[in-house]
Protein backbone atom coordinates (compact mmCIF):
# COMPACT_ATOMS: atom_id res chain seq x y z
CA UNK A 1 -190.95 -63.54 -40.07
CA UNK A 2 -193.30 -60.57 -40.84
CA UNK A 3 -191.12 -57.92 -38.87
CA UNK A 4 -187.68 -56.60 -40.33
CA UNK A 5 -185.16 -58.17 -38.41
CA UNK A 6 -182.80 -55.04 -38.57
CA UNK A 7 -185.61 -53.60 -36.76
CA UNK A 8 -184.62 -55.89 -33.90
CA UNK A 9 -181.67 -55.68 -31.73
CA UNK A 10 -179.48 -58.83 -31.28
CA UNK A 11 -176.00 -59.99 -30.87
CA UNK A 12 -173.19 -58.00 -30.40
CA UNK A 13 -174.22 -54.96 -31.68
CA UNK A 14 -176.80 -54.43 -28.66
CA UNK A 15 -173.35 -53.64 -26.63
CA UNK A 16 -173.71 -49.66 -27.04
CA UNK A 17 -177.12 -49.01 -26.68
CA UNK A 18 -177.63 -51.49 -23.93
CA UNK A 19 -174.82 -50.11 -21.88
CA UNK A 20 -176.65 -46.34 -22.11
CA UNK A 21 -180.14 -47.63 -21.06
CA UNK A 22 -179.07 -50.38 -18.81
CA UNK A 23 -177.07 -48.44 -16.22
CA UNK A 24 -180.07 -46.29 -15.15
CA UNK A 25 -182.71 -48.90 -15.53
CA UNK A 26 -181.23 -51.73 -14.12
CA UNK A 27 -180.15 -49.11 -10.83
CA UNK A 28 -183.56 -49.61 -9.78
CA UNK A 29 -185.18 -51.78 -6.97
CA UNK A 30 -184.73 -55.14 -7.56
CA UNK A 31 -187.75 -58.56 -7.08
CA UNK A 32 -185.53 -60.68 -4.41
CA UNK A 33 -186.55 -63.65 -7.10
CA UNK A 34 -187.89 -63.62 -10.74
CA UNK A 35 -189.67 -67.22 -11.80
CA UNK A 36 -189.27 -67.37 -15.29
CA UNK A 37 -191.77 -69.98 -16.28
CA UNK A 38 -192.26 -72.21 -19.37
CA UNK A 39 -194.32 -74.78 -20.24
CA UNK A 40 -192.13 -77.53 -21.66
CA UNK A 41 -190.24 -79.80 -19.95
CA UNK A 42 -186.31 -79.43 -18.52
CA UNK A 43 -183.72 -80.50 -21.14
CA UNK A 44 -185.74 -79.44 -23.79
CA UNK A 45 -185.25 -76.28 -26.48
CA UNK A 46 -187.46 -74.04 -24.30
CA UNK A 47 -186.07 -74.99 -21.23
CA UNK A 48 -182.45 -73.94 -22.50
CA UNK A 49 -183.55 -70.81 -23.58
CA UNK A 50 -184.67 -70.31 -19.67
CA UNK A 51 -181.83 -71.00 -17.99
CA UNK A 52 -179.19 -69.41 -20.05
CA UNK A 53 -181.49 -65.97 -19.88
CA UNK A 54 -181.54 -66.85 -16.11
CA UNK A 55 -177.78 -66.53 -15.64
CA UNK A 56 -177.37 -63.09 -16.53
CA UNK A 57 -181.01 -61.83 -15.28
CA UNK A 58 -179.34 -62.41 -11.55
CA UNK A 59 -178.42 -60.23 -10.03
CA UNK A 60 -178.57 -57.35 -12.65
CA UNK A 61 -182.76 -57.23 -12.72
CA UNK A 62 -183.37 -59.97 -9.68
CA UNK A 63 -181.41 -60.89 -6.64
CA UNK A 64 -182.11 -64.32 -8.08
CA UNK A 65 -183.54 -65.99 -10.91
CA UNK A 66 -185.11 -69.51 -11.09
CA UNK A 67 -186.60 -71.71 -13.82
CA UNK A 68 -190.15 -73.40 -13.01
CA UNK A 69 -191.52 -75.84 -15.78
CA UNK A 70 -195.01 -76.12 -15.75
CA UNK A 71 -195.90 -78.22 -18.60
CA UNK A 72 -198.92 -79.80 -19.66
CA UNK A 73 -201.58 -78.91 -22.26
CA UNK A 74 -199.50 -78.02 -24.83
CA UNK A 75 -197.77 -74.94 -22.81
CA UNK A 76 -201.46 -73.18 -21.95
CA UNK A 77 -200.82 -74.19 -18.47
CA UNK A 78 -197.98 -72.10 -18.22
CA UNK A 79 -199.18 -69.09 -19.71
CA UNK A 80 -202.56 -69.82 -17.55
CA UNK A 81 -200.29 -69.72 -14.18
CA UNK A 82 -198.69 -66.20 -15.42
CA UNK A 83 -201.75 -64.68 -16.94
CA UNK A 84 -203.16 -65.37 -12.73
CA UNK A 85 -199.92 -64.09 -11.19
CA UNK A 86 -198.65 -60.90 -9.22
CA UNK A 87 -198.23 -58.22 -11.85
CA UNK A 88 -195.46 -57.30 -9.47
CA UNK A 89 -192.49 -58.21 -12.32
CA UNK A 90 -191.37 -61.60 -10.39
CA UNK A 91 -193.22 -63.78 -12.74
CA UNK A 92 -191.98 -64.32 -16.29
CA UNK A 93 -193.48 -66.10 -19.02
CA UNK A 94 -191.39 -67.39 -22.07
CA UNK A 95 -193.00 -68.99 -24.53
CA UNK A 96 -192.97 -70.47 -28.41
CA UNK A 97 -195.51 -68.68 -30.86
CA UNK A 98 -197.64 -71.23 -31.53
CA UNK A 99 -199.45 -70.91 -27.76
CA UNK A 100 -200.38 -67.19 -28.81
CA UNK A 101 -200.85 -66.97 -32.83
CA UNK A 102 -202.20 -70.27 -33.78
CA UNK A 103 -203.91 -72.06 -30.97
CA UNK A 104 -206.86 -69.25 -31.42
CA UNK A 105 -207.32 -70.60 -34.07
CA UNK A 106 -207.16 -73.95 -33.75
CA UNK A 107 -209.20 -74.01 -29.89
CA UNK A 108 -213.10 -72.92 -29.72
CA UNK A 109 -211.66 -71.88 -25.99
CA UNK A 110 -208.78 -71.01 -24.21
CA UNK A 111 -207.83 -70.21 -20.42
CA UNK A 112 -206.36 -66.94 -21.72
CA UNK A 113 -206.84 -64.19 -24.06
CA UNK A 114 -202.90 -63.58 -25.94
CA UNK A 115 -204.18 -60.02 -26.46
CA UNK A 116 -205.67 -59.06 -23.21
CA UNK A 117 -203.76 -61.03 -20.44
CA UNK A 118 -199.85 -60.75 -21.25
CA UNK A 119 -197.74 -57.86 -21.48
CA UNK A 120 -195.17 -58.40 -23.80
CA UNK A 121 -191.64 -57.36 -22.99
CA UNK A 122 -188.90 -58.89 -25.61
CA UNK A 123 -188.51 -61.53 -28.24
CA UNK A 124 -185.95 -64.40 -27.06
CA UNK A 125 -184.80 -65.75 -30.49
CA UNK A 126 -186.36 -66.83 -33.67
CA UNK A 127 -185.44 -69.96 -35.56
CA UNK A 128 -186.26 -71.86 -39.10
CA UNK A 129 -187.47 -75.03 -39.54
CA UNK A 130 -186.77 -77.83 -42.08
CA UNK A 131 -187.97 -80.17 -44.20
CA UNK A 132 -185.72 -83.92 -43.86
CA UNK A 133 -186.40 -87.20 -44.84
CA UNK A 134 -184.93 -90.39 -44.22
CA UNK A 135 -184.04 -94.00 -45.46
CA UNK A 136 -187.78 -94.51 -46.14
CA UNK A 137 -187.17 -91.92 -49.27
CA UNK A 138 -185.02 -92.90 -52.26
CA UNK A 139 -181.58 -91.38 -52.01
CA UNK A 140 -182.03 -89.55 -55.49
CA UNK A 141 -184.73 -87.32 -54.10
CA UNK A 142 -182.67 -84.41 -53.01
CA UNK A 143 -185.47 -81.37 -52.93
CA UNK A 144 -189.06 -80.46 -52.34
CA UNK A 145 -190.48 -80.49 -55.34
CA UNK A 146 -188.56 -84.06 -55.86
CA UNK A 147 -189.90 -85.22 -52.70
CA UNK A 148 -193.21 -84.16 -53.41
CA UNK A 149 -193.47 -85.77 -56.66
CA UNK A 150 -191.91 -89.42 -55.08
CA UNK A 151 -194.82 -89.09 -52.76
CA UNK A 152 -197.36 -87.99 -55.48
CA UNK A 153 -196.41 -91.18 -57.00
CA UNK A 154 -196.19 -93.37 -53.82
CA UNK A 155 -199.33 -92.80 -51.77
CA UNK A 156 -198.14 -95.38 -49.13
CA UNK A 157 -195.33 -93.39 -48.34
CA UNK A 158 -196.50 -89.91 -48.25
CA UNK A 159 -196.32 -89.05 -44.51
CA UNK A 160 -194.10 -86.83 -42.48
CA UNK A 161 -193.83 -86.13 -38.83
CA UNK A 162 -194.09 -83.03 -36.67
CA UNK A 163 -193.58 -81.92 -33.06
CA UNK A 164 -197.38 -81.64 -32.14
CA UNK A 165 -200.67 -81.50 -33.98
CA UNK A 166 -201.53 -77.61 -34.31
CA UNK A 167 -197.73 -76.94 -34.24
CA UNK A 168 -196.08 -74.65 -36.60
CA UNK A 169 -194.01 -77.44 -38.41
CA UNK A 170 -197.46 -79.61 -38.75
CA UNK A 171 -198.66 -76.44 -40.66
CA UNK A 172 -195.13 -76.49 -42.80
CA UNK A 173 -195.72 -79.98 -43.85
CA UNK A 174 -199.34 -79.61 -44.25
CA UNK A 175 -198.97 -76.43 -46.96
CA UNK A 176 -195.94 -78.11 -48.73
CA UNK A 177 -198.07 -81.08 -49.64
CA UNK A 178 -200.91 -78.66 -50.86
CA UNK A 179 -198.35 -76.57 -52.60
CA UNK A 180 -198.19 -79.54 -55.35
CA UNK A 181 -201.80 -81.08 -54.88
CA UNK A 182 -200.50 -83.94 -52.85
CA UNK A 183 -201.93 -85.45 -49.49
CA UNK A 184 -198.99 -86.35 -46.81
CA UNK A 185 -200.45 -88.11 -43.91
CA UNK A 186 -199.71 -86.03 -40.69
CA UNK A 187 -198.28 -87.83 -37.97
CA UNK A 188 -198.00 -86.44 -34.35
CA UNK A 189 -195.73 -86.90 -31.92
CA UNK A 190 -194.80 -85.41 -28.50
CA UNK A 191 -191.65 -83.53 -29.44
CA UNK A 192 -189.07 -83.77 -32.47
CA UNK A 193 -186.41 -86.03 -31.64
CA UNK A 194 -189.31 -89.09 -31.14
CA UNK A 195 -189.93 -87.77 -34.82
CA UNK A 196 -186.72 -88.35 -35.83
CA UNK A 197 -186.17 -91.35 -34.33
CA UNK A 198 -189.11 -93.12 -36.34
CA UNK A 199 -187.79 -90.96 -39.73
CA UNK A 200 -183.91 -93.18 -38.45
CA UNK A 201 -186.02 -96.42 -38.95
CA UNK A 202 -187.90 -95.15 -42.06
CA UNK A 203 -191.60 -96.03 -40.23
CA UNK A 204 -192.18 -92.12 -41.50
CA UNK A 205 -190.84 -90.55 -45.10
CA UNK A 206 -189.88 -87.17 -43.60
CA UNK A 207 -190.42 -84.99 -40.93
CA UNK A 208 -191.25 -81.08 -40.46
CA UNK A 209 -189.34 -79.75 -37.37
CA UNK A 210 -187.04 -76.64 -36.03
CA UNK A 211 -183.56 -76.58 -37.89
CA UNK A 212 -181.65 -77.28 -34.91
CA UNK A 213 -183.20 -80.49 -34.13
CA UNK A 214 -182.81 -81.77 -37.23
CA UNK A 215 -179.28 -81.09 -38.02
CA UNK A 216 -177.77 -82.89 -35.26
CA UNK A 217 -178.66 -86.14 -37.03
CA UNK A 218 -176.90 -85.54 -40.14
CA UNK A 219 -173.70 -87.38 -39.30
CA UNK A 220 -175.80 -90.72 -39.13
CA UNK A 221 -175.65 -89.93 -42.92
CA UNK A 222 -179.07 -91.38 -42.89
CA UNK A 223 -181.09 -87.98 -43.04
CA UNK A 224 -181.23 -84.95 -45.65
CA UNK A 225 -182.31 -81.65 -44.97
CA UNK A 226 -184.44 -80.86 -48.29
CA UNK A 227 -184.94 -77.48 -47.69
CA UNK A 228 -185.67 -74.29 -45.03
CA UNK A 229 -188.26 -72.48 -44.21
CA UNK A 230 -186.67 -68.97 -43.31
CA UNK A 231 -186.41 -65.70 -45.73
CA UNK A 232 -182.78 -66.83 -46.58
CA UNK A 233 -180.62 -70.01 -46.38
CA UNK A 234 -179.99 -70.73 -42.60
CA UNK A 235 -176.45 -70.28 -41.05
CA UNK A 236 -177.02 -73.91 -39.43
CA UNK A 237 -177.25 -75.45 -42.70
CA UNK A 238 -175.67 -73.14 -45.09
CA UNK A 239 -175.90 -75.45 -48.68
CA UNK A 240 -179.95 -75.85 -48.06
CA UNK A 241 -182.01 -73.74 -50.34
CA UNK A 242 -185.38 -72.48 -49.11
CA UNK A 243 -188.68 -73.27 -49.99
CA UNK A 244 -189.02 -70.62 -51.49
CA UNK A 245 -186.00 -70.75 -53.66
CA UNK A 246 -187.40 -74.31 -54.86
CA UNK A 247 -190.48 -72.48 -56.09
CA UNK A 248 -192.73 -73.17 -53.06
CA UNK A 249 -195.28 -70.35 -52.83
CA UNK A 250 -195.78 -69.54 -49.07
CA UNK A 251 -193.81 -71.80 -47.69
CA UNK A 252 -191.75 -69.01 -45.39
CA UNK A 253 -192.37 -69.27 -41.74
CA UNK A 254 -190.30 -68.85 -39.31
CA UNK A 255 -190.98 -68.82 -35.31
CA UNK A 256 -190.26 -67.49 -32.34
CA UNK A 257 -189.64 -67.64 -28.31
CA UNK A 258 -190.82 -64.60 -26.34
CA UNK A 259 -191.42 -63.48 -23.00
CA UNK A 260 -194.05 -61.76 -21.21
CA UNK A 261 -195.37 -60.55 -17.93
CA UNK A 262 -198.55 -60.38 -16.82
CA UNK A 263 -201.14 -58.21 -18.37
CA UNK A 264 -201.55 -54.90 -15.74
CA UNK A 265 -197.65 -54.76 -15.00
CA UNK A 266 -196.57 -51.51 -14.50
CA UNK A 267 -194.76 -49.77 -17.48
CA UNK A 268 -191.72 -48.84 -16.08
CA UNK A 269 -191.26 -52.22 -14.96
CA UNK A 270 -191.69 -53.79 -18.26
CA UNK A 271 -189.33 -51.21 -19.50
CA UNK A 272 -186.66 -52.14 -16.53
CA UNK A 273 -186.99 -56.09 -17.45
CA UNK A 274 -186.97 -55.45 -21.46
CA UNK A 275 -183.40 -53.22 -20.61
CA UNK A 276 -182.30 -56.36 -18.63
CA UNK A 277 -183.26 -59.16 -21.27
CA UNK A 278 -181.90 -57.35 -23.98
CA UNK A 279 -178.44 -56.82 -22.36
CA UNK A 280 -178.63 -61.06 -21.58
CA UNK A 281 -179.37 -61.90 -25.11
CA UNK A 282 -176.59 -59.87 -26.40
CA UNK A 283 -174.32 -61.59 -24.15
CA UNK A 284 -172.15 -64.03 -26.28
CA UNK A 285 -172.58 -66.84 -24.04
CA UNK A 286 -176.43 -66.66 -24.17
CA UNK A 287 -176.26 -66.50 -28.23
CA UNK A 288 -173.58 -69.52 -28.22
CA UNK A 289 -175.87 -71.35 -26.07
CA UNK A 290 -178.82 -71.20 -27.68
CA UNK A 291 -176.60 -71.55 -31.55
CA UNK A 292 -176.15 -74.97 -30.46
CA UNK A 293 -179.84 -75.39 -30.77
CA UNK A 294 -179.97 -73.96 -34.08
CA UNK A 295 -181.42 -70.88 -32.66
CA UNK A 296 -180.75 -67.14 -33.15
CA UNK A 297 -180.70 -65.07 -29.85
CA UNK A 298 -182.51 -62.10 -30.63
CA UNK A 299 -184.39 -59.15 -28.97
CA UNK A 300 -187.54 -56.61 -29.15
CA UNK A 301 -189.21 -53.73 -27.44
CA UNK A 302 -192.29 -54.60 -25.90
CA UNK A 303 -194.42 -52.60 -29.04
CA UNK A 304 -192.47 -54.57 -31.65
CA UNK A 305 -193.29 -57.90 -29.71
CA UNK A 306 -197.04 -56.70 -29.52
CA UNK A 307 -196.95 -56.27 -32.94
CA UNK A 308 -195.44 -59.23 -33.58
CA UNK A 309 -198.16 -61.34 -32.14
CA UNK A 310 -200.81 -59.32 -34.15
CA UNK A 311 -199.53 -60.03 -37.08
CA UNK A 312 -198.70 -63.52 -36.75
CA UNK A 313 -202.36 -64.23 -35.09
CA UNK A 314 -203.49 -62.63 -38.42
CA UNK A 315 -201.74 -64.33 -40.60
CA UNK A 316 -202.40 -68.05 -39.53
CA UNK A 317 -206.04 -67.89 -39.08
CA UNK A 318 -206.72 -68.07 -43.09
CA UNK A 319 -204.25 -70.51 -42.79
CA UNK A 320 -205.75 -72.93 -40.53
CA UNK A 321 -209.20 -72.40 -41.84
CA UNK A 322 -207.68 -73.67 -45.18
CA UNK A 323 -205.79 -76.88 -43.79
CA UNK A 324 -209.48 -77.27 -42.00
CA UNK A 325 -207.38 -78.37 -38.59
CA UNK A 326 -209.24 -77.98 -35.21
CA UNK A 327 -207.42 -79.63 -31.75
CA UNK A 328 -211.15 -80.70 -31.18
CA UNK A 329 -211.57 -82.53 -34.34
């Protein structure tokens, strides 16, 4: 990801600081209940991330703290309901990149303006994504490149899978196949796992998705991680080289989950909520939680987050105009 990561605070570490700035801020008044709402259904990866940052954000910032899912439109309802809420500091947003750094791009209009009608208070966690294929793929095709070439050479079967049209991982797949001059049919579908299901019966060659998801199928023995997406080797699948270690020009990208308040919130309040988050997402049990989703619990001042979605919204518009996607077309 474009920011230095040991510019972030995460994990253990946090303990110190977070003890010094969290006694003061966290003395203050208290919302009776903080919403913390996302856009994607209950049992999914968002979802988790919600409720796990709910059990330590009551009682230390809220008297109590409940999950609402408010799905539907690829997660712009959600950040619609927050962008029109209370800027009181009882209504949280969390929410995946994409919503805020691609869809711009991608949308000729939105309900909400990223820049103008959030205020940002921490990152959540970032995570990798992957690069798998299945029995559809010859078992001798063990990289990138490899994989690219099989499908250079078999047209019928150059195709992978992604989460969602406009997603991050439909991106991935969509640059890997230019990387080597090769066209790989983009297939949608509402989510990973129905993604991986169709990669099980080999109706798709491979499929672009978050780490996590994908590495929870590799005891079927029937799917191979070919390679990462992140700056280094992932700790949830160690022996996987990169993209960029296979020779893949631009092919790191990583994402991440953040959450925001609504645009007008009063400062100190941001800063009373960002003390609170970052002392959950330290918590072990909050970064154990969300390892078993492949993802890395990790937090942010509200500046670095602001940043954050500058730089990402910068840096995927040339890359959508290139790939020529559009959700309208």
């Amino acid at each position: 990801m474009p920011m230095n990561r040991r510019h972030l605070l995460h994990g253990a570490g946090a303990g110190a600081l977070l003890a010094a700035i969290g006694r003061q801020a966290l003395a203050q008044s208290h919302p009776e209940l903080l919403r913390i709402v996302t856009g994607f259904a209950a049992g999914g990866t968002s979802d988790a991330i919600c409720r796990r940052v709910a059990t330590q954000l009551a009682p230390s910032y809220a008297r109590t703290a409940v999950v609402e899912n408010r799905t539907g439109a690829g997660g712009q309802i959600a950040i619609q309901f927050v962008k029109s809420a209370a800027p009181d500091g009882a209504t949280l947003l969390q929410t995946p990149t994409s919503m805020l750094t691609i869809y711009p791009h991608i949308y000729k209009k939105l309900p909400y303006d990223a820049q103008t009608d959030l205020a940002p208070v921490s990152l959540g966690c970032v995570f990798d994504f992957g690069l798998a294929v299945g029995p559809a793929v010859p078992a001798t095709v063990r990289s990138v490149p490899e994989f690219l070439a099989w499908a250079k050479a078999n047209p019928q079967g150059a195709s992978f899978g992604s989460p969602a049209a406009g997603s991050t991982p439909h991106f991935i797949g969509a640059l890997l196949g230019r990387s080597a001059g090769v066209e790989l049919r983009h297939a949608a579908y509402r989510g990973t796992q129905p993604a991986m299901l169709d990669l099980l019966g080999g109706n798709i060659s491979a499929v672009s998705g978050p780490i996590g998801d994908i590495t929870q199928h590799l005891a079927s023995g029937k799917v191979r991680i070919l390679g990462v997406s992140g700056t280094r080797r992932s700790r949830f699948a160690p022996g996987v080289p990169t993209f960029e270690e296979q020779g893949i020009k631009d092919g790191t990208h990583s994402e991440w989950f953040a959450f925001f308040l609504p645009a007008r919130t009063p400062a100190d309040t941001v800063q009373r909520l960002n003390a609170a988050l970052r002392v959950a997402l330290a918590h072990q049990d909050v970064a154990d939680g969300l390892a078993t989703f492949g993802l890395e619990a990790m937090s942010s001042t509200p500046a670095e987050l602001a940043e954050l979605v500058q730089r990402d919204t910068a840096k995927w518009g040339p890359i959508v105009q290139a790939i020529g996607f559009t959700a309208e077309g």
